[in-house]
C-alpha atoms as a PDB file:
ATOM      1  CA  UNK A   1     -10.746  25.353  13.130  1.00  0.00           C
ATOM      2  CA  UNK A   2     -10.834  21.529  12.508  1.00  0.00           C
ATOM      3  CA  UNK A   3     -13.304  20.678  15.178  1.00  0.00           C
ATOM      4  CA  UNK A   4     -15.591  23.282  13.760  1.00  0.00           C
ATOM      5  CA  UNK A   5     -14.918  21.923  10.277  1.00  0.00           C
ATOM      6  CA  UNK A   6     -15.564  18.560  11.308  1.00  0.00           C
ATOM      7  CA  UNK A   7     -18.967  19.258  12.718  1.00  0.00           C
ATOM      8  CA  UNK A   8     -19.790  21.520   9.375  1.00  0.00           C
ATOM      9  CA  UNK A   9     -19.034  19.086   6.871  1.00  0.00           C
ATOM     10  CA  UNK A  10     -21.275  16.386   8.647  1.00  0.00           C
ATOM     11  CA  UNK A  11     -24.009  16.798   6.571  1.00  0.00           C
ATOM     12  CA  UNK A  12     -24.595  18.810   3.430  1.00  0.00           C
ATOM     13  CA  UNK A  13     -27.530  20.750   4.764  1.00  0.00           C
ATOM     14  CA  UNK A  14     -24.877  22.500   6.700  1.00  0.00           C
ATOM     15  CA  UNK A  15     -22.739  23.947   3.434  1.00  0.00           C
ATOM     16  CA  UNK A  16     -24.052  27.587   3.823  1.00  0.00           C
ATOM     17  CA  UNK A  17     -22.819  27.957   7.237  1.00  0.00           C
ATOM     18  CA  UNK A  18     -19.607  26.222   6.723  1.00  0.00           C
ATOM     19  CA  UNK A  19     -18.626  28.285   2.954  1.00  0.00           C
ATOM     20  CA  UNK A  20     -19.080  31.607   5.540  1.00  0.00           C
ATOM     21  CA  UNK A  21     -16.876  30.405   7.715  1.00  0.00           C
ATOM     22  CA  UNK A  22     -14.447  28.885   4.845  1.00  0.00           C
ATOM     23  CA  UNK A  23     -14.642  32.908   3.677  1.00  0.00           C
ATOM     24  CA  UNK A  24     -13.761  34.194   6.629  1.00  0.00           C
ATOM     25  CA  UNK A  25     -10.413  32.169   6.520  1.00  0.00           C
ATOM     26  CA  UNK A  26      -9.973  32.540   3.114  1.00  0.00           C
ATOM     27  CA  UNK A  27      -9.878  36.880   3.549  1.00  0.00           C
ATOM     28  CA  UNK A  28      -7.593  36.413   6.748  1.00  0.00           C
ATOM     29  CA  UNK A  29      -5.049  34.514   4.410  1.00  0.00           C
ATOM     30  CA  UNK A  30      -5.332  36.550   1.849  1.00  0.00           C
ATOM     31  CA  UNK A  31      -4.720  40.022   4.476  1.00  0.00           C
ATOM     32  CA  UNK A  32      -2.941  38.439   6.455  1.00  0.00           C
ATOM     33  CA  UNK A  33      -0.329  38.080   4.012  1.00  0.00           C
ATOM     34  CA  UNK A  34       0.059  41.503   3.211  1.00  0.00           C
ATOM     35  CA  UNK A  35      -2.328  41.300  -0.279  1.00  0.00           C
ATOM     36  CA  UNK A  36      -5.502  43.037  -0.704  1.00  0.00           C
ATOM     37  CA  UNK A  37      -8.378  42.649  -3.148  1.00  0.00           C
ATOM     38  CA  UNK A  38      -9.557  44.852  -6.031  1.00  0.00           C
ATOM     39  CA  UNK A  39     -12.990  43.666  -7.967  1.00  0.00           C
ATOM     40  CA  UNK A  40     -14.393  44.765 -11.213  1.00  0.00           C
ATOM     41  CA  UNK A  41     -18.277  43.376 -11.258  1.00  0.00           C
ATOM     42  CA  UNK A  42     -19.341  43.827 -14.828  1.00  0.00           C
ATOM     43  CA  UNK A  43     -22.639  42.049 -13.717  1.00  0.00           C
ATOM     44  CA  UNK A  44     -23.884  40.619 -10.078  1.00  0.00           C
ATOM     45  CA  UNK A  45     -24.581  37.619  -9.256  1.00  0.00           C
ATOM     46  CA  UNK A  46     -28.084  36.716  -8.541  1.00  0.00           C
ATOM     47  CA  UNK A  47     -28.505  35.083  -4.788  1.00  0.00           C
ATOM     48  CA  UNK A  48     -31.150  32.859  -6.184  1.00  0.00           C
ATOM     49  CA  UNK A  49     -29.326  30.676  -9.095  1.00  0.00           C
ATOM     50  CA  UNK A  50     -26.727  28.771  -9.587  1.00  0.00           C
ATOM     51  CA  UNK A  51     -23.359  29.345 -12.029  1.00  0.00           C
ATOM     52  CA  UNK A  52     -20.453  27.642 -13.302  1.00  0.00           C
ATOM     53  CA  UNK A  53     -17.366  29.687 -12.171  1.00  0.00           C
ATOM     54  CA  UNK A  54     -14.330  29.394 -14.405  1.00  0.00           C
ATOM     55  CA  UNK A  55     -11.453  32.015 -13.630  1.00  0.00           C
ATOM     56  CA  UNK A  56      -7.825  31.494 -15.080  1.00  0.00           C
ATOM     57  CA  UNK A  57      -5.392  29.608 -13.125  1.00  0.00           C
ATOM     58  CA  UNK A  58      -1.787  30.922 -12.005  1.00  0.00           C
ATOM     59  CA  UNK A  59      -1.347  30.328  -8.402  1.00  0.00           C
ATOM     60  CA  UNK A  60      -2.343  28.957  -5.200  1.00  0.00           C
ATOM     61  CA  UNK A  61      -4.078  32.383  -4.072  1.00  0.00           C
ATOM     62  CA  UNK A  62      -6.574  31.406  -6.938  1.00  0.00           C
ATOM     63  CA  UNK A  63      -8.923  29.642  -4.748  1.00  0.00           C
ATOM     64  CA  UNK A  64      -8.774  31.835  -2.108  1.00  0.00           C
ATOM     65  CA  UNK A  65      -9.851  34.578  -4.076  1.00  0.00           C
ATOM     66  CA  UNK A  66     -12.703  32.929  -5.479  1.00  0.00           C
ATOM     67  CA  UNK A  67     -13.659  31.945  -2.476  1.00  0.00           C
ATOM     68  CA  UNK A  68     -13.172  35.703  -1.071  1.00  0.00           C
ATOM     69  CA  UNK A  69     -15.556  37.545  -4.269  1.00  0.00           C
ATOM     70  CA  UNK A  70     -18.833  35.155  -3.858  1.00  0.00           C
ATOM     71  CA  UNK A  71     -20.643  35.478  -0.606  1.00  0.00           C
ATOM     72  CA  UNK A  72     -22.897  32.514  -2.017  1.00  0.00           C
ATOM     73  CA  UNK A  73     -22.049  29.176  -1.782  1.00  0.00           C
ATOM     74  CA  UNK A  74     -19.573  27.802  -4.395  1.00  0.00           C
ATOM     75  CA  UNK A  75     -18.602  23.682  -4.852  1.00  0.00           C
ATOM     76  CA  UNK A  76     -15.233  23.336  -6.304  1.00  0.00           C
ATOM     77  CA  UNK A  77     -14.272  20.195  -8.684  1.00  0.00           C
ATOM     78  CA  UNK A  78     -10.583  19.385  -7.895  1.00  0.00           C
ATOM     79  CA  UNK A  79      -8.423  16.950  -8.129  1.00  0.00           C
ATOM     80  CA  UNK A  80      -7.936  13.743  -6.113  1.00  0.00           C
ATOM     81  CA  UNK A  81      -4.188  14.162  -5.760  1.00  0.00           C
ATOM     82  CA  UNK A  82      -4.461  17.069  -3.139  1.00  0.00           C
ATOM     83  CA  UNK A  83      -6.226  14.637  -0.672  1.00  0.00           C
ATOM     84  CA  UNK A  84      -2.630  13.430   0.515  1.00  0.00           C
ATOM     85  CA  UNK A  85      -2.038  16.909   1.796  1.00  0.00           C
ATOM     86  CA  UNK A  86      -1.999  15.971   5.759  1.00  0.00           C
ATOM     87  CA  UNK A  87      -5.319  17.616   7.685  1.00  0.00           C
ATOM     88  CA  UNK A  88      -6.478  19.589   4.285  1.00  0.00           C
ATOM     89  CA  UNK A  89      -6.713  16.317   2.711  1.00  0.00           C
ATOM     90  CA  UNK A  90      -9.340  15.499   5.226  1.00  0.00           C
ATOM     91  CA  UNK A  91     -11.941  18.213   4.871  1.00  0.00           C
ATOM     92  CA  UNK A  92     -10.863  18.786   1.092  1.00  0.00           C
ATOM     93  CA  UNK A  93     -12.434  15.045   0.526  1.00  0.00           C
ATOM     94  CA  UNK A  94     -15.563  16.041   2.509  1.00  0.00           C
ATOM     95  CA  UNK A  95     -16.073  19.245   0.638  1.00  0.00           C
ATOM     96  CA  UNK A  96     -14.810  19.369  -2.875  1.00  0.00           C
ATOM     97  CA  UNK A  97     -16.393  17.265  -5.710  1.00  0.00           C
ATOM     98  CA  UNK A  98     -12.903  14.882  -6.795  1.00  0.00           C
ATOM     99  CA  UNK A  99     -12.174  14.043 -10.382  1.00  0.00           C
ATOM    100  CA  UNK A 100      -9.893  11.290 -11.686  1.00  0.00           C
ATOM    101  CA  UNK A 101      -9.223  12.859 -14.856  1.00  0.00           C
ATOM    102  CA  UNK A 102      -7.989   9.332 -16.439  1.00  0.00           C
ATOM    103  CA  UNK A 103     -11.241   7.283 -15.122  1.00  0.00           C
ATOM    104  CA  UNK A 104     -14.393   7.259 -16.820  1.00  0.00           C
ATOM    105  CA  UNK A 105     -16.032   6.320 -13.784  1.00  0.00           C
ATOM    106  CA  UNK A 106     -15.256   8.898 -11.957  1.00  0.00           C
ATOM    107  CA  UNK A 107     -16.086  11.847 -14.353  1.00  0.00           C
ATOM    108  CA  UNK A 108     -19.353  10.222 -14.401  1.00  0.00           C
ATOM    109  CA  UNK A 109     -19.419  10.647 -10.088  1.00  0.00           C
ATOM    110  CA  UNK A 110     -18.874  14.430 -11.041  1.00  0.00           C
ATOM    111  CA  UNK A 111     -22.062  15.110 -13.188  1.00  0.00           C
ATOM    112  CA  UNK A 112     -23.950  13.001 -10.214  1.00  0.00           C
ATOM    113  CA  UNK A 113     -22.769  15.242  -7.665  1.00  0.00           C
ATOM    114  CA  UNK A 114     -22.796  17.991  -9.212  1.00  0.00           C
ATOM    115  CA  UNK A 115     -26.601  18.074  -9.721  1.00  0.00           C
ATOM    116  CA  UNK A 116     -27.034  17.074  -6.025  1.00  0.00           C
ATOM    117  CA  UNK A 117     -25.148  20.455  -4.891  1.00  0.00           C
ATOM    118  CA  UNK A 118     -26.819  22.500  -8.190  1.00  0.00           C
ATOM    119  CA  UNK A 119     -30.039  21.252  -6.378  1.00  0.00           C
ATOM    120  CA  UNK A 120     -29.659  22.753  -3.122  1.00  0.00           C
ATOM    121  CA  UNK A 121     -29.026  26.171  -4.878  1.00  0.00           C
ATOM    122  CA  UNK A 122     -25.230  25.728  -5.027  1.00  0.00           C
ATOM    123  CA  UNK A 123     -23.030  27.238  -7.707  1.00  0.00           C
ATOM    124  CA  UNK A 124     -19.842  25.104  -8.843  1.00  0.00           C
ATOM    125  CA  UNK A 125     -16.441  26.415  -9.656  1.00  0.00           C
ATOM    126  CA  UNK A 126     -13.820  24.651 -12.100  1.00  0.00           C
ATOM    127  CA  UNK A 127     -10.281  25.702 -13.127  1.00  0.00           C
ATOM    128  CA  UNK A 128     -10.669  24.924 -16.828  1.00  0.00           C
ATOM    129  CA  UNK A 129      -7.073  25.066 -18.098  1.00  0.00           C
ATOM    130  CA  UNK A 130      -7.033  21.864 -15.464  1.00  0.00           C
ATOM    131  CA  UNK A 131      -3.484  23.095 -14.169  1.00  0.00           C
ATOM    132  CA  UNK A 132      -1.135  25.958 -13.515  1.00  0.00           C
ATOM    133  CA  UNK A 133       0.665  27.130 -16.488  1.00  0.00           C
ATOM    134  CA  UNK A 134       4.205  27.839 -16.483  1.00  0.00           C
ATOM    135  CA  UNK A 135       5.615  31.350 -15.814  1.00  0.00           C
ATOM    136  CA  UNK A 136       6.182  32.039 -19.709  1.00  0.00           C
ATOM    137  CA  UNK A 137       2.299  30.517 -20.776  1.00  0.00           C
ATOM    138  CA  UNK A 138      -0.517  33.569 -20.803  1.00  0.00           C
ATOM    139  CA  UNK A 139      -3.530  30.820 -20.654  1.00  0.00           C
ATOM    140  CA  UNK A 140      -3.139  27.045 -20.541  1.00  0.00           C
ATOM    141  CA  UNK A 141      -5.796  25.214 -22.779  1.00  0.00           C
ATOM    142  CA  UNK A 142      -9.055  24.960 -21.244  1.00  0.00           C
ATOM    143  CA  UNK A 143     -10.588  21.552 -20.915  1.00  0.00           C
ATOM    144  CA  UNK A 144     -14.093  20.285 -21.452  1.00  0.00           C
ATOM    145  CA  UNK A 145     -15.190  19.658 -18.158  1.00  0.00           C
ATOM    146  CA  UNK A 146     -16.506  22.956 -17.056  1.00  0.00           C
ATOM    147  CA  UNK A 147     -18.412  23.805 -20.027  1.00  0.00           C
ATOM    148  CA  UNK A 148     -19.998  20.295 -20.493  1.00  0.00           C
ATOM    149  CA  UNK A 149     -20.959  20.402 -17.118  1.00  0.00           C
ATOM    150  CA  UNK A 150     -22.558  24.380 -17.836  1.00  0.00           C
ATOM    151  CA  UNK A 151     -24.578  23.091 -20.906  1.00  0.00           C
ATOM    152  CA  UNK A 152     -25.640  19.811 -19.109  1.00  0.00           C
ATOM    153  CA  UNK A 153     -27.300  21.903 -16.087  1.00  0.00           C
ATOM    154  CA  UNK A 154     -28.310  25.030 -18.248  1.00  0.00           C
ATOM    155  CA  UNK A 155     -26.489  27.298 -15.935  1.00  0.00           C
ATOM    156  CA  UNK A 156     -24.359  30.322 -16.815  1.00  0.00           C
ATOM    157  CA  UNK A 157     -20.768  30.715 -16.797  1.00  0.00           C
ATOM    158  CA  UNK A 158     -19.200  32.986 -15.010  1.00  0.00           C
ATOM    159  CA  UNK A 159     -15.581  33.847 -16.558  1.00  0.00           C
ATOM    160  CA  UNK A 160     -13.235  35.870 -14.049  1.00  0.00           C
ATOM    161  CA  UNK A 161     -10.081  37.268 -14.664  1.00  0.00           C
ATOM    162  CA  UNK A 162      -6.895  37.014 -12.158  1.00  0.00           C
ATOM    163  CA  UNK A 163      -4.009  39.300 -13.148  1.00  0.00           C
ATOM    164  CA  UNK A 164      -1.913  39.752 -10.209  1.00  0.00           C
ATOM    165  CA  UNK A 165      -2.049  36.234  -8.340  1.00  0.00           C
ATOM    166  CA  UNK A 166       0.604  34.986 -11.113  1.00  0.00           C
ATOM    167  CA  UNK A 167       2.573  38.151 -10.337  1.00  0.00           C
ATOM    168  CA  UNK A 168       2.321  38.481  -6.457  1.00  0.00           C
ATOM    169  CA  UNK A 169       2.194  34.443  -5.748  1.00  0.00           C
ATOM    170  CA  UNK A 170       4.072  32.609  -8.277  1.00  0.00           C
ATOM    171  CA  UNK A 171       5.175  29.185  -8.077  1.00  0.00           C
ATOM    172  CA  UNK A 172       8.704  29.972  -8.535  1.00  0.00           C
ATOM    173  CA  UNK A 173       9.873  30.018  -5.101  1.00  0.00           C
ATOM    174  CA  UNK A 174      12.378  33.645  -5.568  1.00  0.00           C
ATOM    175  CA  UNK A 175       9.528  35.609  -7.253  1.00  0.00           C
ATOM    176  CA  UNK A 176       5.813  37.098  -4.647  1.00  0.00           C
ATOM    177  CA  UNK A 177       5.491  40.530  -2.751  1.00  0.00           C
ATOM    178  CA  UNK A 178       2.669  42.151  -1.349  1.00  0.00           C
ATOM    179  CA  UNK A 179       0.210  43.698  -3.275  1.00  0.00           C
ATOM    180  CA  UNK A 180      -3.070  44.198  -4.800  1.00  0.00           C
ATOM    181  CA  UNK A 181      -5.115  41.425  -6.599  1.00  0.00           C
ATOM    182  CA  UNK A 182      -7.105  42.814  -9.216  1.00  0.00           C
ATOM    183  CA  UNK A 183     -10.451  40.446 -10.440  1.00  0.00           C
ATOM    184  CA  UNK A 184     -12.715  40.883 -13.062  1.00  0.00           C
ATOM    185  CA  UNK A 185     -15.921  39.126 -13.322  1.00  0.00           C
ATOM    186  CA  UNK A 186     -17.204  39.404 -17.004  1.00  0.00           C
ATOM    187  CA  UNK A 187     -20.681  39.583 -18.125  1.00  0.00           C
ATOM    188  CA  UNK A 188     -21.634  35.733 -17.628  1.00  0.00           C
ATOM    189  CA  UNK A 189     -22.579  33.415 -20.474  1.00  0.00           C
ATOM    190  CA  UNK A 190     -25.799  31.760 -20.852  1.00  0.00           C
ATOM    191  CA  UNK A 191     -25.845  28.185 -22.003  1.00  0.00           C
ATOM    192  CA  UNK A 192     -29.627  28.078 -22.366  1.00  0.00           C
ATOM    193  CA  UNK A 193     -30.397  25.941 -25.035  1.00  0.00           C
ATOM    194  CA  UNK A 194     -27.067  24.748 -25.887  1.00  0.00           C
ATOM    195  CA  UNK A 195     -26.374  20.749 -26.636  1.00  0.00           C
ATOM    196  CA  UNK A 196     -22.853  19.018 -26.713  1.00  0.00           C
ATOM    197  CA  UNK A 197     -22.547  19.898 -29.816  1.00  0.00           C
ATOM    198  CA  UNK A 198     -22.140  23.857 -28.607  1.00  0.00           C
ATOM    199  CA  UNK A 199     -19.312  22.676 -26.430  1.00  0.00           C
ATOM    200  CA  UNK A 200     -16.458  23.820 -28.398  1.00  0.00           C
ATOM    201  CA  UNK A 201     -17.830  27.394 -29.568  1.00  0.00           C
ATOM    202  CA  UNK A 202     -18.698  27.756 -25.594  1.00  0.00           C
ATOM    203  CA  UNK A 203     -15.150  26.824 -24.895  1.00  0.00           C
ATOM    204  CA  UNK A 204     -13.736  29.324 -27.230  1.00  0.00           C
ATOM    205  CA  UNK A 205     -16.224  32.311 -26.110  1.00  0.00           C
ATOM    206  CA  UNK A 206     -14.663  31.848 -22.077  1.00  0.00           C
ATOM    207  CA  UNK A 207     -10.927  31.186 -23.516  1.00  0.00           C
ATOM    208  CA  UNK A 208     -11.483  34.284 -25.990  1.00  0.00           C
ATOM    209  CA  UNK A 209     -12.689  36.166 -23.084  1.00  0.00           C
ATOM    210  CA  UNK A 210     -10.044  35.818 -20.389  1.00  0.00           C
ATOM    211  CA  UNK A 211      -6.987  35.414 -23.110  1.00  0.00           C
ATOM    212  CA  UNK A 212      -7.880  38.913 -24.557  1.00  0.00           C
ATOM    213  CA  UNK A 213      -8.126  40.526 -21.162  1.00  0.00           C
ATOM    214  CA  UNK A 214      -5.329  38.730 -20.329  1.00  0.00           C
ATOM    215  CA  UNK A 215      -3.173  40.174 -23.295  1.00  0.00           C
ATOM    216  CA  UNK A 216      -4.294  43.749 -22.699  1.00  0.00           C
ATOM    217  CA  UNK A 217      -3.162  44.190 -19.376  1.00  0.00           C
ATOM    218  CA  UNK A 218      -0.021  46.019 -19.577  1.00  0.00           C
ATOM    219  CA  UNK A 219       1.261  44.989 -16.003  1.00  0.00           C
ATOM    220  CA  UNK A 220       0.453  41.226 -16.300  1.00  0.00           C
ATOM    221  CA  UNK A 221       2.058  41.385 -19.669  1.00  0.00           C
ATOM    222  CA  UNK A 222       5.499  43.259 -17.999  1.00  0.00           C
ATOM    223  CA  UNK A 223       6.089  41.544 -15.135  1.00  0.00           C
ATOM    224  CA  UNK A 224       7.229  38.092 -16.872  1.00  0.00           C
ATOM    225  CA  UNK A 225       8.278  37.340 -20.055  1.00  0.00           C
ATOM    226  CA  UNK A 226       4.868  35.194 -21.267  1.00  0.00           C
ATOM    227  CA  UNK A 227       4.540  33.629 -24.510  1.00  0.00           C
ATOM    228  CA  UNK A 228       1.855  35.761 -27.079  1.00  0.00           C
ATOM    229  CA  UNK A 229      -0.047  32.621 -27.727  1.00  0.00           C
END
Protein backbone atom coordinates (compact mmCIF):
# COMPACT_ATOMS: atom_id res chain seq x y z
CA UNK A 1 0.00 0.00 0.00
CA UNK A 2 2.93 2.48 0.51
CA UNK A 3 3.09 3.74 -3.00
CA UNK A 4 -0.57 4.46 -2.81
CA UNK A 5 -0.04 6.08 0.58
CA UNK A 6 2.67 8.07 -0.63
CA UNK A 7 0.75 9.61 -3.46
CA UNK A 8 -2.41 10.20 -0.89
CA UNK A 9 -0.69 11.99 1.68
CA UNK A 10 0.87 14.48 -0.93
CA UNK A 11 -1.40 17.03 -0.37
CA UNK A 12 -4.18 17.51 2.14
CA UNK A 13 -6.90 18.03 -0.41
CA UNK A 14 -6.49 14.36 -0.88
CA UNK A 15 -7.47 13.23 3.00
CA UNK A 16 -11.02 11.96 2.05
CA UNK A 17 -9.79 9.55 -0.40
CA UNK A 18 -6.88 8.40 1.55
CA UNK A 19 -9.08 7.95 5.34
CA UNK A 20 -11.36 5.40 2.84
CA UNK A 21 -8.68 3.65 1.94
CA UNK A 22 -6.97 3.85 5.61
CA UNK A 23 -10.68 2.14 6.55
CA UNK A 24 -10.51 -0.36 4.35
CA UNK A 25 -7.19 -1.60 6.01
CA UNK A 26 -8.17 -0.83 9.23
CA UNK A 27 -11.58 -3.54 8.89
CA UNK A 28 -9.19 -6.15 7.12
CA UNK A 29 -6.97 -6.03 10.37
CA UNK A 30 -9.46 -6.00 12.51
CA UNK A 31 -11.31 -9.43 10.46
CA UNK A 32 -8.59 -10.58 9.54
CA UNK A 33 -7.62 -11.34 12.92
CA UNK A 34 -10.45 -13.27 13.81
CA UNK A 35 -12.42 -10.08 15.79
CA UNK A 36 -15.56 -8.60 14.69
CA UNK A 37 -17.34 -5.35 15.51
CA UNK A 38 -20.51 -4.65 17.51
CA UNK A 39 -21.78 -0.73 17.63
CA UNK A 40 -24.25 0.90 19.85
CA UNK A 41 -25.08 4.54 18.08
CA UNK A 42 -26.93 6.42 20.75
CA UNK A 43 -26.84 9.40 18.23
CA UNK A 44 -25.33 9.73 14.43
CA UNK A 45 -22.99 11.64 13.38
CA UNK A 46 -23.83 14.42 11.11
CA UNK A 47 -21.70 14.23 7.59
CA UNK A 48 -21.58 17.95 7.60
CA UNK A 49 -19.64 18.98 11.02
CA UNK A 50 -16.89 18.36 12.67
CA UNK A 51 -16.31 16.52 16.40
CA UNK A 52 -13.79 15.87 18.88
CA UNK A 53 -13.61 12.02 19.31
CA UNK A 54 -12.43 10.84 22.70
CA UNK A 55 -12.93 6.95 23.36
CA UNK A 56 -11.05 5.17 26.33
CA UNK A 57 -7.76 3.72 25.73
CA UNK A 58 -6.72 -0.08 26.42
CA UNK A 59 -5.06 -1.44 23.43
CA UNK A 60 -3.58 -1.16 20.13
CA UNK A 61 -6.98 -2.28 18.33
CA UNK A 62 -8.19 1.19 19.70
CA UNK A 63 -7.35 3.07 16.67
CA UNK A 64 -8.37 0.70 14.41
CA UNK A 65 -11.69 0.67 15.65
CA UNK A 66 -12.15 4.22 15.56
CA UNK A 67 -11.03 4.33 12.46
CA UNK A 68 -13.49 1.30 11.44
CA UNK A 69 -17.06 3.21 13.16
CA UNK A 70 -16.64 6.79 11.27
CA UNK A 71 -16.95 6.68 7.55
CA UNK A 72 -16.03 10.55 7.75
CA UNK A 73 -12.80 11.75 7.94
CA UNK A 74 -11.11 11.73 11.40
CA UNK A 75 -7.36 13.54 12.26
CA UNK A 76 -5.76 11.85 15.11
CA UNK A 77 -3.32 13.85 17.67
CA UNK A 78 -0.59 11.32 18.69
CA UNK A 79 2.44 11.23 19.90
CA UNK A 80 5.86 11.93 18.34
CA UNK A 81 7.49 8.83 19.77
CA UNK A 82 5.66 6.37 17.32
CA UNK A 83 7.43 8.10 14.32
CA UNK A 84 10.55 5.72 14.94
CA UNK A 85 8.33 2.81 14.08
CA UNK A 86 10.17 1.80 10.60
CA UNK A 87 7.65 2.54 7.35
CA UNK A 88 4.54 3.56 9.82
CA UNK A 89 6.70 6.20 11.10
CA UNK A 90 6.71 7.62 7.65
CA UNK A 91 3.07 8.10 6.75
CA UNK A 92 2.15 8.43 10.60
CA UNK A 93 4.28 11.92 10.37
CA UNK A 94 2.41 12.87 7.16
CA UNK A 95 -0.98 12.13 8.58
CA UNK A 96 -1.38 12.49 12.27
CA UNK A 97 -1.20 15.92 14.05
CA UNK A 98 2.23 15.16 16.63
CA UNK A 99 2.34 16.48 20.15
CA UNK A 100 5.41 16.88 22.36
CA UNK A 101 3.61 16.72 25.48
CA UNK A 102 6.72 18.43 27.45
CA UNK A 103 7.11 21.46 24.78
CA UNK A 104 5.09 24.42 24.81
CA UNK A 105 5.84 24.98 21.36
CA UNK A 106 4.59 22.25 20.11
CA UNK A 107 1.12 22.09 21.84
CA UNK A 108 0.79 25.41 20.36
CA UNK A 109 1.55 23.57 16.51
CA UNK A 110 -1.53 21.38 17.61
CA UNK A 111 -4.27 24.13 18.03
CA UNK A 112 -2.70 25.57 14.52
CA UNK A 113 -3.27 22.46 12.81
CA UNK A 114 -5.95 21.50 14.17
CA UNK A 115 -8.07 24.42 12.85
CA UNK A 116 -6.49 23.89 9.37
CA UNK A 117 -8.02 20.16 9.25
CA UNK A 118 -11.42 21.47 11.39
CA UNK A 119 -11.53 23.83 8.29
CA UNK A 120 -11.71 21.45 5.58
CA UNK A 121 -14.67 19.72 7.43
CA UNK A 122 -12.43 17.27 9.33
CA UNK A 123 -13.27 15.83 12.73
CA UNK A 124 -10.21 15.16 15.22
CA UNK A 125 -9.79 12.25 17.52
CA UNK A 126 -7.66 12.29 20.90
CA UNK A 127 -7.02 9.51 23.46
CA UNK A 128 -7.55 11.65 26.55
CA UNK A 129 -6.19 9.44 29.35
CA UNK A 130 -2.84 10.22 27.04
CA UNK A 131 -1.72 6.45 27.54
CA UNK A 132 -2.72 2.86 28.06
CA UNK A 133 -3.56 2.02 31.53
CA UNK A 134 -2.35 -0.96 33.17
CA UNK A 135 -4.35 -4.25 33.23
CA UNK A 136 -5.67 -3.56 36.94
CA UNK A 137 -6.66 0.54 36.08
CA UNK A 138 -10.59 0.86 34.79
CA UNK A 139 -9.81 4.56 33.26
CA UNK A 140 -6.48 6.38 33.34
CA UNK A 141 -6.91 10.21 34.09
CA UNK A 142 -7.94 12.14 31.21
CA UNK A 143 -5.82 15.07 30.21
CA UNK A 144 -6.69 18.55 29.05
CA UNK A 145 -5.86 18.44 25.63
CA UNK A 146 -8.94 17.10 24.04
CA UNK A 147 -11.39 19.14 25.78
CA UNK A 148 -9.43 22.47 25.45
CA UNK A 149 -9.10 21.82 22.02
CA UNK A 150 -13.37 20.99 21.91
CA UNK A 151 -14.14 24.37 23.69
CA UNK A 152 -11.51 26.32 21.60
CA UNK A 153 -13.26 25.18 18.16
CA UNK A 154 -16.91 24.96 19.60
CA UNK A 155 -17.25 21.46 18.40
CA UNK A 156 -18.89 18.52 20.17
CA UNK A 157 -17.40 15.68 21.83
CA UNK A 158 -18.00 12.56 20.97
CA UNK A 159 -17.29 10.03 24.03
CA UNK A 160 -17.11 6.21 22.90
CA UNK A 161 -16.83 3.36 24.91
CA UNK A 162 -14.35 0.23 24.18
CA UNK A 163 -15.03 -2.80 26.39
CA UNK A 164 -13.57 -5.70 24.77
CA UNK A 165 -10.25 -4.31 23.05
CA UNK A 166 -8.62 -4.47 26.74
CA UNK A 167 -10.02 -8.00 26.97
CA UNK A 168 -9.39 -9.49 23.42
CA UNK A 169 -5.95 -7.37 22.73
CA UNK A 170 -4.17 -6.72 25.84
CA UNK A 171 -0.74 -5.65 26.18
CA UNK A 172 0.27 -8.49 28.23
CA UNK A 173 1.73 -10.68 25.73
CA UNK A 174 -0.11 -14.39 27.31
CA UNK A 175 -3.61 -12.79 27.48
CA UNK A 176 -6.01 -11.94 23.44
CA UNK A 177 -8.49 -14.38 21.61
CA UNK A 178 -10.88 -13.79 19.06
CA UNK A 179 -13.90 -12.15 19.62
CA UNK A 180 -16.37 -9.46 19.44
CA UNK A 181 -15.60 -5.71 20.08
CA UNK A 182 -18.44 -4.05 21.47
CA UNK A 183 -18.51 0.20 21.00
CA UNK A 184 -20.70 2.60 22.27
CA UNK A 185 -20.94 6.03 21.01
CA UNK A 186 -22.79 8.22 23.67
CA UNK A 187 -24.99 11.07 23.04
CA UNK A 188 -22.18 13.77 22.16
CA UNK A 189 -21.50 16.87 24.24
CA UNK A 190 -21.87 20.29 23.07
CA UNK A 191 -19.26 22.81 24.07
CA UNK A 192 -21.17 25.76 22.63
CA UNK A 193 -20.51 28.56 24.63
CA UNK A 194 -18.08 27.14 26.94
CA UNK A 195 -14.64 29.20 27.92
CA UNK A 196 -11.47 27.65 29.63
CA UNK A 197 -12.86 28.12 32.52
CA UNK A 198 -15.59 25.10 31.64
CA UNK A 199 -12.61 22.89 31.03
CA UNK A 200 -12.63 20.91 34.10
CA UNK A 201 -16.57 20.32 34.50
CA UNK A 202 -16.25 19.23 30.57
CA UNK A 203 -13.51 16.91 31.61
CA UNK A 204 -15.47 15.35 34.33
CA UNK A 205 -18.89 15.03 32.18
CA UNK A 206 -16.65 12.61 29.34
CA UNK A 207 -14.60 10.82 32.35
CA UNK A 208 -18.09 10.41 34.28
CA UNK A 209 -19.47 9.10 31.15
CA UNK A 210 -17.13 6.35 30.00
CA UNK A 211 -15.98 5.39 33.83
CA UNK A 212 -19.69 4.60 34.69
CA UNK A 213 -20.24 2.56 31.57
CA UNK A 214 -17.13 1.23 32.14
CA UNK A 215 -18.02 -0.02 35.77
CA UNK A 216 -21.36 -1.47 34.72
CA UNK A 217 -20.28 -3.82 32.30
CA UNK A 218 -20.25 -7.07 33.94
CA UNK A 219 -17.81 -8.78 31.37
CA UNK A 220 -15.20 -5.93 31.26
CA UNK A 221 -15.41 -5.90 34.99
CA UNK A 222 -14.78 -10.11 35.11
CA UNK A 223 -12.31 -10.66 32.85
CA UNK A 224 -9.36 -8.86 34.92
CA UNK A 225 -9.06 -7.98 38.23
CA UNK A 226 -9.33 -3.81 37.71
CA UNK A 227 -9.07 -1.44 40.43
CA UNK A 228 -12.86 0.28 41.45
CA UNK A 229 -11.41 3.70 41.14
Amino acid sequence: MSPVLFLLTIKEVHYHHLWKLIRIWAKGLIYGMGFRLKFQFDEQIDPEKSYMFCPNHGSFMDPFVLIASSKNPIVFVGKKELVKIPIFGFFYRRIVIMVDRSSPKSRKRVYEMAKKRLQNGTSIAIFPEGLVPTEDVVLAPFKNGAFSLAIEYQIPIVPQVYYDCKRFFSWDFFKGRPGVFRIRQHPFIETKGLSESDLENLKETVFSTIHTDLLADEKYMKDTNRKLQ
